[in-house]
Protein backbone atom coordinates (compact mmCIF):
# COMPACT_ATOMS: atom_id res chain seq x y z
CA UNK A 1 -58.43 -5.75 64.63
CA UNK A 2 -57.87 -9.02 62.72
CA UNK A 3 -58.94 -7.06 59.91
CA UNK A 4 -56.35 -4.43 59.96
CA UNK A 5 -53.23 -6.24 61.24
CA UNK A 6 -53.98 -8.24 57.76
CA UNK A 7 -54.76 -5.03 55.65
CA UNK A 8 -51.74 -3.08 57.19
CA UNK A 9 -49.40 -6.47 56.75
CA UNK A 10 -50.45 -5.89 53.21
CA UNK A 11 -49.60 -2.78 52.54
CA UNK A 12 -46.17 -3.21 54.56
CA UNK A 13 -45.53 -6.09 52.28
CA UNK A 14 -46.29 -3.91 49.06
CA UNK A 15 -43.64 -1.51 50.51
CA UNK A 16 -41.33 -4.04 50.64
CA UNK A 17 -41.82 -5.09 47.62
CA UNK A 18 -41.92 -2.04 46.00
CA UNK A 19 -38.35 -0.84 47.55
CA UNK A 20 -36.48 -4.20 46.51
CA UNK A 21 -34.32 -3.86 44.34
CA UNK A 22 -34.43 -6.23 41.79
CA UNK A 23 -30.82 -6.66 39.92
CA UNK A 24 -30.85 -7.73 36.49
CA UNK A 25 -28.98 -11.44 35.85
CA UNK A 26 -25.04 -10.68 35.14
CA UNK A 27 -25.04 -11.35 31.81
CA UNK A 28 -21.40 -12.54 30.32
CA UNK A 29 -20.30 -9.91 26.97
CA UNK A 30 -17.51 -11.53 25.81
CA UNK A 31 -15.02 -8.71 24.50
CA UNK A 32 -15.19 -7.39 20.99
CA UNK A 33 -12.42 -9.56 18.71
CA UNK A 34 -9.28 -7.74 17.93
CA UNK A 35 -8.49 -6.88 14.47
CA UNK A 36 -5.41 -5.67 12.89
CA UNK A 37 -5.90 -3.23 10.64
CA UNK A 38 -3.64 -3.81 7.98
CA UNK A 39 -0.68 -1.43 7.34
CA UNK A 40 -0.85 2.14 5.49
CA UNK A 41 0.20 2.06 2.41
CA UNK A 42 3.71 4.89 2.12
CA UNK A 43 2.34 7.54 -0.18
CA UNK A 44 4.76 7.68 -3.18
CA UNK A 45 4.84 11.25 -4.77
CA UNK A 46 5.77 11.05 -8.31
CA UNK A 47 5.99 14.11 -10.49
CA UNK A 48 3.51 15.05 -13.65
CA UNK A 49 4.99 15.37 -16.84
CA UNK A 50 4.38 14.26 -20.30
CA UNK A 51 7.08 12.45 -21.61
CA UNK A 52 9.08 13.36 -24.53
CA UNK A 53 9.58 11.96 -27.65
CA UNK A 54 12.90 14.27 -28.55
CA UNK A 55 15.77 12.16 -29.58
CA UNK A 56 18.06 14.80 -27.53
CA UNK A 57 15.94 13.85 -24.67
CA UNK A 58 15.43 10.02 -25.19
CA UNK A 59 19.48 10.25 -25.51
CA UNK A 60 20.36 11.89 -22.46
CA UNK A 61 17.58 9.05 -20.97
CA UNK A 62 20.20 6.42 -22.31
CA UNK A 63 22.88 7.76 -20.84
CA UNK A 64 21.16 8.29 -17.40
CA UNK A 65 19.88 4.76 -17.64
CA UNK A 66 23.86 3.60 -17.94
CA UNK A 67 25.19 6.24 -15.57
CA UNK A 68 22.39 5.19 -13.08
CA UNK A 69 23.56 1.52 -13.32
CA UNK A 70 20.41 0.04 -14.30
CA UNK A 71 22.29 -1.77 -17.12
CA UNK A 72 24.23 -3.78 -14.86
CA UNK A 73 20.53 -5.03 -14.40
CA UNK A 74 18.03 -4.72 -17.35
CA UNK A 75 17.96 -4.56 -21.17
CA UNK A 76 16.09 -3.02 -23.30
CA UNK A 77 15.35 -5.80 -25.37
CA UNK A 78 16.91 -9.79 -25.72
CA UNK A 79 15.49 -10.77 -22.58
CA UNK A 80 16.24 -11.32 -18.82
CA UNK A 81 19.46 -10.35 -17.04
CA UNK A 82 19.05 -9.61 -13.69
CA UNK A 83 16.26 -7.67 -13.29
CA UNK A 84 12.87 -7.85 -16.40
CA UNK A 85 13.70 -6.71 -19.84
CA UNK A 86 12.72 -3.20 -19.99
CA UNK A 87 11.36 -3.27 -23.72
CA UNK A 88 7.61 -2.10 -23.62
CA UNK A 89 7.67 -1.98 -20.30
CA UNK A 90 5.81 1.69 -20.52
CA UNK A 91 2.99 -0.68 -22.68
CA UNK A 92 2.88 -3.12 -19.91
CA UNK A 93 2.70 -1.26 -16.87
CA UNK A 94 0.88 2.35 -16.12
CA UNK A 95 3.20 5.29 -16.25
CA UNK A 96 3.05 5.71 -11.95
CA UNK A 97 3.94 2.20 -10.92
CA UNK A 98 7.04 2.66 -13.36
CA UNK A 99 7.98 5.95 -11.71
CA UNK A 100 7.28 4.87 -8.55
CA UNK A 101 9.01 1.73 -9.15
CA UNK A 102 12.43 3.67 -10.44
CA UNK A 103 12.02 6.31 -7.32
CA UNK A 104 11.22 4.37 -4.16
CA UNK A 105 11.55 0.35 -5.70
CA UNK A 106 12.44 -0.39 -1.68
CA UNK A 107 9.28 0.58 -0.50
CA UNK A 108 7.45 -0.78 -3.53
CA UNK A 109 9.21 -4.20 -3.04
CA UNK A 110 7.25 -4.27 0.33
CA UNK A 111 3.90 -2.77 -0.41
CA UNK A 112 3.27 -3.67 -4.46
CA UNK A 113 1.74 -6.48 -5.45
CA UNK A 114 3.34 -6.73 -8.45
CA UNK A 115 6.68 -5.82 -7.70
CA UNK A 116 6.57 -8.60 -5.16
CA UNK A 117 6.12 -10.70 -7.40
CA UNK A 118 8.81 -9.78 -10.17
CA UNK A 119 11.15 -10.19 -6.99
CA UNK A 120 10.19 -13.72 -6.03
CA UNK A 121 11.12 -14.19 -10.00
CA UNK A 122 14.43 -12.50 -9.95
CA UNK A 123 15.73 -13.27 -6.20
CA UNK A 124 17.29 -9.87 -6.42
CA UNK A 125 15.26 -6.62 -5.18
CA UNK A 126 16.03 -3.36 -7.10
CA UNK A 127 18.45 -1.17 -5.20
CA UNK A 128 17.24 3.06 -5.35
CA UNK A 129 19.60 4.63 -7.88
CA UNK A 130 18.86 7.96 -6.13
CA UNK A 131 16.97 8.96 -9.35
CA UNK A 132 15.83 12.62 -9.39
CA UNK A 133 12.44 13.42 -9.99
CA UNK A 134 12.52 16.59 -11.80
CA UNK A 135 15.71 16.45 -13.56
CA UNK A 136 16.40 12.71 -14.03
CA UNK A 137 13.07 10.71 -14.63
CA UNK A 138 12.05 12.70 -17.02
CA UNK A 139 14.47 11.60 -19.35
CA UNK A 140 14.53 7.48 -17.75
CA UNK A 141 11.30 7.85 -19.23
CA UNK A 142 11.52 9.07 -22.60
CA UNK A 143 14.43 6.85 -23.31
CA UNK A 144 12.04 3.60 -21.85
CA UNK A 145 8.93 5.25 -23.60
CA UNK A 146 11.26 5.18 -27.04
CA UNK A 147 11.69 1.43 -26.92
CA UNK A 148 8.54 0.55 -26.30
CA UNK A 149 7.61 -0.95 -29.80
């Protein structure tokens, strides 16, 4: 009887075993570090087009550049007013930035590089002129294009 009350004492305690549950240790995850992504950049459109090298059209450019204002800013050669000289500017700089620079220069005051820094040289950010695209750039263009040598 000895026998059994041990072997079934056994087996009861194998049961018992077998049913525990056994929980894992809490284990601490500390939480994944926030990152900010950084901002978007604002998608500029700018239009294609090849610029011309027509004195009718580099004309009408200089008097767009004047009616525009921009002269109350830049030159086109002699140096620094306000804003950069303009001379060769279509040499120094891709043909994108420029016309990004003349359509949106608020936007690209706050997201360019570059134009960041020609505003912490100038103290003065470039105000939009409310340059067309289609009808108006074109000719901006041509005129800076022509006085690029």
């Amino acid at each position: 009887m000895r026998r059994i009350t041990t072997a079934l004492f056994a087996v009861l305690s194998l049961i018992a075993c077998s049913e525990k549950k056994v929980e894992p240790e809490a284990v601490a995850v500390a939480p994944a570090p926030v990152v900010d992504a950084p901002p978007a950049k604002t998608v500029i459109e700018v239009p294609d087009f090849v610029i011309s090298t027509e004195a009718a059209d580099i004309k009408k450019g200089e008097e767009l550049f004047a009616a525009k204002g921009c002269v109350a800013c830049h030159k086109i050669g002699g140096g620094k007013l306000v804003g950069p000289d303009l001379k060769g500017v279509t040499a120094r700089r891709e043909e994108s930035w420029i016309k990004k620079m003349i359509l949106k220069p608020e936007i690209m005051l706050k997201e360019d590089d570059v134009a960041k820094k020609l505003l912490a040289e100038t103290f003065v950010p470039m105000p939009n002129q409310g340059v067309n695209p289609q009808t108006e750039l074109p000719f901006i263009l041509s005129y800076l294009k022509s006085a690029e040598k």
